[in-house]
Protein backbone atom coordinates (compact mmCIF):
# COMPACT_ATOMS: atom_id res chain seq x y z
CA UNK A 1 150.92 76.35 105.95
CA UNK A 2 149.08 74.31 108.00
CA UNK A 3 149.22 76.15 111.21
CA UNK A 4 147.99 79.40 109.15
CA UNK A 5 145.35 76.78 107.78
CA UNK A 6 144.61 76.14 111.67
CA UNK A 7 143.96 79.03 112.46
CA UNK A 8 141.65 80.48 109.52
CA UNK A 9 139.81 77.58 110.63
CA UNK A 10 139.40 78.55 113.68
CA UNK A 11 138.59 82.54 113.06
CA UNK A 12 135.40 80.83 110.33
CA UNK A 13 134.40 78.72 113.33
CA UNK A 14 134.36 81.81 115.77
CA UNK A 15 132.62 83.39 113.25
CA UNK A 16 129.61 81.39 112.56
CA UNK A 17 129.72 80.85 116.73
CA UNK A 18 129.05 84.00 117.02
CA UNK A 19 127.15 84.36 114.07
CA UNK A 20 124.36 81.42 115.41
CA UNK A 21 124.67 83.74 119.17
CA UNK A 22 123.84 86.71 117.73
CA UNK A 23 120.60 84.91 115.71
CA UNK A 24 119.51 83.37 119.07
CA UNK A 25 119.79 86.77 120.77
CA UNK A 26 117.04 88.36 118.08
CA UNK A 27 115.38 85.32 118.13
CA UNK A 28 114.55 85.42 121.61
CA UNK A 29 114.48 89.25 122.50
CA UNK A 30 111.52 89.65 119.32
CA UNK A 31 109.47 87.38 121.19
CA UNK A 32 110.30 89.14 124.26
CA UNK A 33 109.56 92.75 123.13
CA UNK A 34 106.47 91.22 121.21
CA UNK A 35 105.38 89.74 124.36
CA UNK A 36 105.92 91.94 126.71
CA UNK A 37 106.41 95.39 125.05
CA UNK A 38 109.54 97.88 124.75
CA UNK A 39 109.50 98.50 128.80
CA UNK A 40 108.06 94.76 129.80
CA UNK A 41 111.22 92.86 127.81
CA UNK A 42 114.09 92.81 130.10
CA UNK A 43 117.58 92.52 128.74
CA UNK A 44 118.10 89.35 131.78
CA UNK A 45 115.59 87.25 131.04
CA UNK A 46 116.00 87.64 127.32
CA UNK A 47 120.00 86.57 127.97
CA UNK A 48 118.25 83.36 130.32
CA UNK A 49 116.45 82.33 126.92
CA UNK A 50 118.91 82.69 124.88
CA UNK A 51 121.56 80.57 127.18
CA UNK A 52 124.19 83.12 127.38
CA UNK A 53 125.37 85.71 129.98
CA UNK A 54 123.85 89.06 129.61
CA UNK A 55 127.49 90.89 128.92
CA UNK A 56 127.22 89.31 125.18
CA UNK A 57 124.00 91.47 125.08
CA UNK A 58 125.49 94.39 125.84
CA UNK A 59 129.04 93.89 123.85
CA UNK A 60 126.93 92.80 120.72
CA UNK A 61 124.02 95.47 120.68
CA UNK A 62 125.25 98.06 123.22
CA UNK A 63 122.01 98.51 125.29
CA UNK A 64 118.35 97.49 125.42
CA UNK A 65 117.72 100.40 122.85
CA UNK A 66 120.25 99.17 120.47
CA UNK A 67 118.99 95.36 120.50
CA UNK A 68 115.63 96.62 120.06
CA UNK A 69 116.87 98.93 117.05
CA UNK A 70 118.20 96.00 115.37
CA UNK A 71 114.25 93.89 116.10
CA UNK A 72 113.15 96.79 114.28
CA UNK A 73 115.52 97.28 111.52
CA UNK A 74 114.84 93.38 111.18
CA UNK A 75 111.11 93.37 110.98
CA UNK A 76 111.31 96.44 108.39
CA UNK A 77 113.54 93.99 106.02
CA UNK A 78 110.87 91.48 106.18
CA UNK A 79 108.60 93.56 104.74
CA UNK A 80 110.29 94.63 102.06
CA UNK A 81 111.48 91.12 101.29
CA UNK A 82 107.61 90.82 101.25
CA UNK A 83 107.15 93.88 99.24
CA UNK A 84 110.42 93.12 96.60
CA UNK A 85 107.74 90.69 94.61
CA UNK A 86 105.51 93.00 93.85
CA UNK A 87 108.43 94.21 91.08
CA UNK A 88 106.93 91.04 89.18
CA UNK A 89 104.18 92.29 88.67
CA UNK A 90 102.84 93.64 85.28
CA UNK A 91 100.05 95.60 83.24
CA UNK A 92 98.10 91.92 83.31
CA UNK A 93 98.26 92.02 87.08
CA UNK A 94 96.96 96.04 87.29
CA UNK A 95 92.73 94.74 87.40
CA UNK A 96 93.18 92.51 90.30
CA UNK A 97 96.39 94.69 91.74
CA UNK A 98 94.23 95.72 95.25
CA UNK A 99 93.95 91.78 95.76
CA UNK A 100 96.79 90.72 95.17
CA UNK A 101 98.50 93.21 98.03
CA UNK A 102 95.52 92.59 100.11
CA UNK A 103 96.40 88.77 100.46
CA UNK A 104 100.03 89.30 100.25
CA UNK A 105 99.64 91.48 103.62
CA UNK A 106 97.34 89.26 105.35
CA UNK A 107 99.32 86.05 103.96
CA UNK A 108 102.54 87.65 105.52
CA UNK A 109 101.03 88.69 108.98
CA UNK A 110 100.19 85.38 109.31
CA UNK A 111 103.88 83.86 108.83
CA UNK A 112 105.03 86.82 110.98
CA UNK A 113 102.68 87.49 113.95
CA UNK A 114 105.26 89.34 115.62
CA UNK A 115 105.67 92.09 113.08
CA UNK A 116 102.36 94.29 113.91
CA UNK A 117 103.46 94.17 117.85
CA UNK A 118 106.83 95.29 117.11
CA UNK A 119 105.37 97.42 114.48
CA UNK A 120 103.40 99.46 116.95
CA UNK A 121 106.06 99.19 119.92
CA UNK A 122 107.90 101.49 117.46
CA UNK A 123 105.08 103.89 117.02
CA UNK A 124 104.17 103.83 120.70
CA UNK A 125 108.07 105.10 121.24
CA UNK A 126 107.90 107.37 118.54
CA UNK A 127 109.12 106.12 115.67
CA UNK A 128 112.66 106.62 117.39
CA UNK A 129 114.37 103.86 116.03
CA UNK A 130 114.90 104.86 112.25
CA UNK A 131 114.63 102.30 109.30
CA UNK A 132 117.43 99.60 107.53
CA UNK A 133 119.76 101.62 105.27
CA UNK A 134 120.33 98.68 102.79
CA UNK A 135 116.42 99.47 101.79
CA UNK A 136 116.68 100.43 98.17
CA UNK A 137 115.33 103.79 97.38
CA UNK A 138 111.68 103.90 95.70
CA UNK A 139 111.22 100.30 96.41
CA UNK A 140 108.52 98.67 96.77
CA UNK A 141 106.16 101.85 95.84
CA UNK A 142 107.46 103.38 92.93
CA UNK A 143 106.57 100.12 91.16
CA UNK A 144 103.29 99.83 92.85
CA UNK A 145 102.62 103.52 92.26
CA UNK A 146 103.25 103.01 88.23
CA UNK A 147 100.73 100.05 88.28
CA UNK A 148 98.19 102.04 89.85
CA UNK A 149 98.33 104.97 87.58
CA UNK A 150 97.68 102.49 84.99
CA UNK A 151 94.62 101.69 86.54
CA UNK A 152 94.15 105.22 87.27
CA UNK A 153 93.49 105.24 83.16
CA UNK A 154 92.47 102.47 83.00
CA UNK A 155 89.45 103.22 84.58
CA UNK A 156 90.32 100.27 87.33
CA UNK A 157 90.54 102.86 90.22
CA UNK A 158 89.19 106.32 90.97
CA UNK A 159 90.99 108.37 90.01
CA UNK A 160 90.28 110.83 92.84
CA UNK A 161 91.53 108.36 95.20
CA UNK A 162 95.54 108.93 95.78
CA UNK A 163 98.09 105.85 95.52
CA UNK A 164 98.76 106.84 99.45
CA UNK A 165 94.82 106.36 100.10
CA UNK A 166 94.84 102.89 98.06
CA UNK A 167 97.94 101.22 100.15
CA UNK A 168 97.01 103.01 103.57
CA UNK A 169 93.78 101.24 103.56
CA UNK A 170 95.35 97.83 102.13
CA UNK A 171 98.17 98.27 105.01
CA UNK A 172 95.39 98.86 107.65
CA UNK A 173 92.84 96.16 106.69
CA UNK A 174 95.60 93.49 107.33
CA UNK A 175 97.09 94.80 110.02
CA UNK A 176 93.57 95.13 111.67
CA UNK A 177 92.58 91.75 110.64
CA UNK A 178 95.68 89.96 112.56
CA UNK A 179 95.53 92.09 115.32
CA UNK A 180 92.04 91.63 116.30
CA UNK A 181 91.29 88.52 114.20
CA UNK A 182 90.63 86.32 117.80
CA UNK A 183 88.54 89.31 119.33
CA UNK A 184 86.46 89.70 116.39
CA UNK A 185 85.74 86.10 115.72
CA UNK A 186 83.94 86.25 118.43
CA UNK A 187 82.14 89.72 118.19
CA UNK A 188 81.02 88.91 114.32
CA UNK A 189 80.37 84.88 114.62
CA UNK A 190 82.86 83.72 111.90
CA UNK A 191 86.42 82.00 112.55
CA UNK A 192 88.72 84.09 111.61
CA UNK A 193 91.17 81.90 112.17
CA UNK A 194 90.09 79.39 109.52
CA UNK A 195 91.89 80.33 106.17
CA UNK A 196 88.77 79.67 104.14
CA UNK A 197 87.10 82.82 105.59
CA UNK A 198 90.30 84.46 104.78
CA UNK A 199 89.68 84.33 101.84
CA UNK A 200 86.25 84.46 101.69
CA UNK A 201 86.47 87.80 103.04
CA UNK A 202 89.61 89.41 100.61
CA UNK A 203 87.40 88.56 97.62
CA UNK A 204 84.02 90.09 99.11
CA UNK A 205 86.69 93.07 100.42
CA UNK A 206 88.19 93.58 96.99
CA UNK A 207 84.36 93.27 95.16
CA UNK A 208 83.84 96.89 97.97
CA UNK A 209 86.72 98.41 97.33
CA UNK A 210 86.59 97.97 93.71
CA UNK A 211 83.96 97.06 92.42
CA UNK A 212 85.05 93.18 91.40
């Protein structure tokens, strides 16, 4: 018993081993292909961060494509983590619902800088790379769609303006604003970097786009 002990002790340890090498990997090789782009991130000097040889690379995630398939797949799930609260909200939340995703996007580009570089790497190589399987169907959207509707009647929202209109130009306003947040500080003459404006400018956003 306590050699078969032993041993399932030592498969758990092997596990989590490799479980921590395999978090270091994606660690590293998202800064890497956020840094340096799908071509610019080499598979070498990712496995030179990360402290391992660059065989475990290629026995965990077969090539350069498939490590930066799993990036992706990664970055999608953070977003709908991200997205998965919106299923709290309710009718009460429908006035002030084009806010609320406004500073939800904006607050999450801001905890996860990376995501709109490895965001567009994936557009640049043509969406190639798919999307996680484990995302639940109609999630986030077919929530967000209901609430809108509600507006819709509500008299909220036009209601000539499509649901796909409404979250395309939430989407793009915060990806815009943390891509070119340091370039446009400059150009307009306000710190965007300074979460005060942030806000600042969602409200006075949300007062256009709405009317509040």
């Amino acid at each position: 018993m306590a050699k078969l002990k032993t041993k399932r002790e030592g498969i758990e340890a092997s596990s989590v081993r490799g479980r921590a090498t395999r978090d270091r990997i994606f660690r590293v090789a998202t800064a890497e292909f956020a840094a340096k782009g799908y071509d610019g991130a080499r598979i070498d000097v990712i496995a030179e961060k990360a402290g391992i040889n660059k065989q475990r690379i290629y026995a965990y995630f077969g090539d350069k494509d498939g490590l930066f398939t799993e990036v992706w797949k990664h970055t999608l799930d953070l977003l709908y983590e991200e997205d998965s609260q919106f299923g709290d909200l309710g009718e009460q939340d429908v006035p002030n619902l084009g806010r609320i995703i406004l500073k939800s996007y904006m607050d999450f580009h801001d905890s996860h800088p990376e995501f709109w570089r490895i965001f567009v790497i994936e557009n640049l190589v043509g969406g190639r790379h798919g999307r996680p399987s484990r995302r639940r169907k109609g999630q986030p959207y077919g929530h967000l769609r209901e609430l809108y509707a509600m507006g819709q009647k509500k008299e909220f929202y036009d209601k000539n303006v499509s649901f796909e209109a409404f979250i395309f130009v939430l989407t793009g306003i915060s990806s815009f604003y943390t891509s070119n947040k340091k370039t446009m500080t400059d150009t307009l003459g306000i710190n965007l970097l300074d979460s005060s404006v942030k806000e600042r400018l969602i409200e006075e956003m949300d007062r256009m786009l709405f009317g509040k």
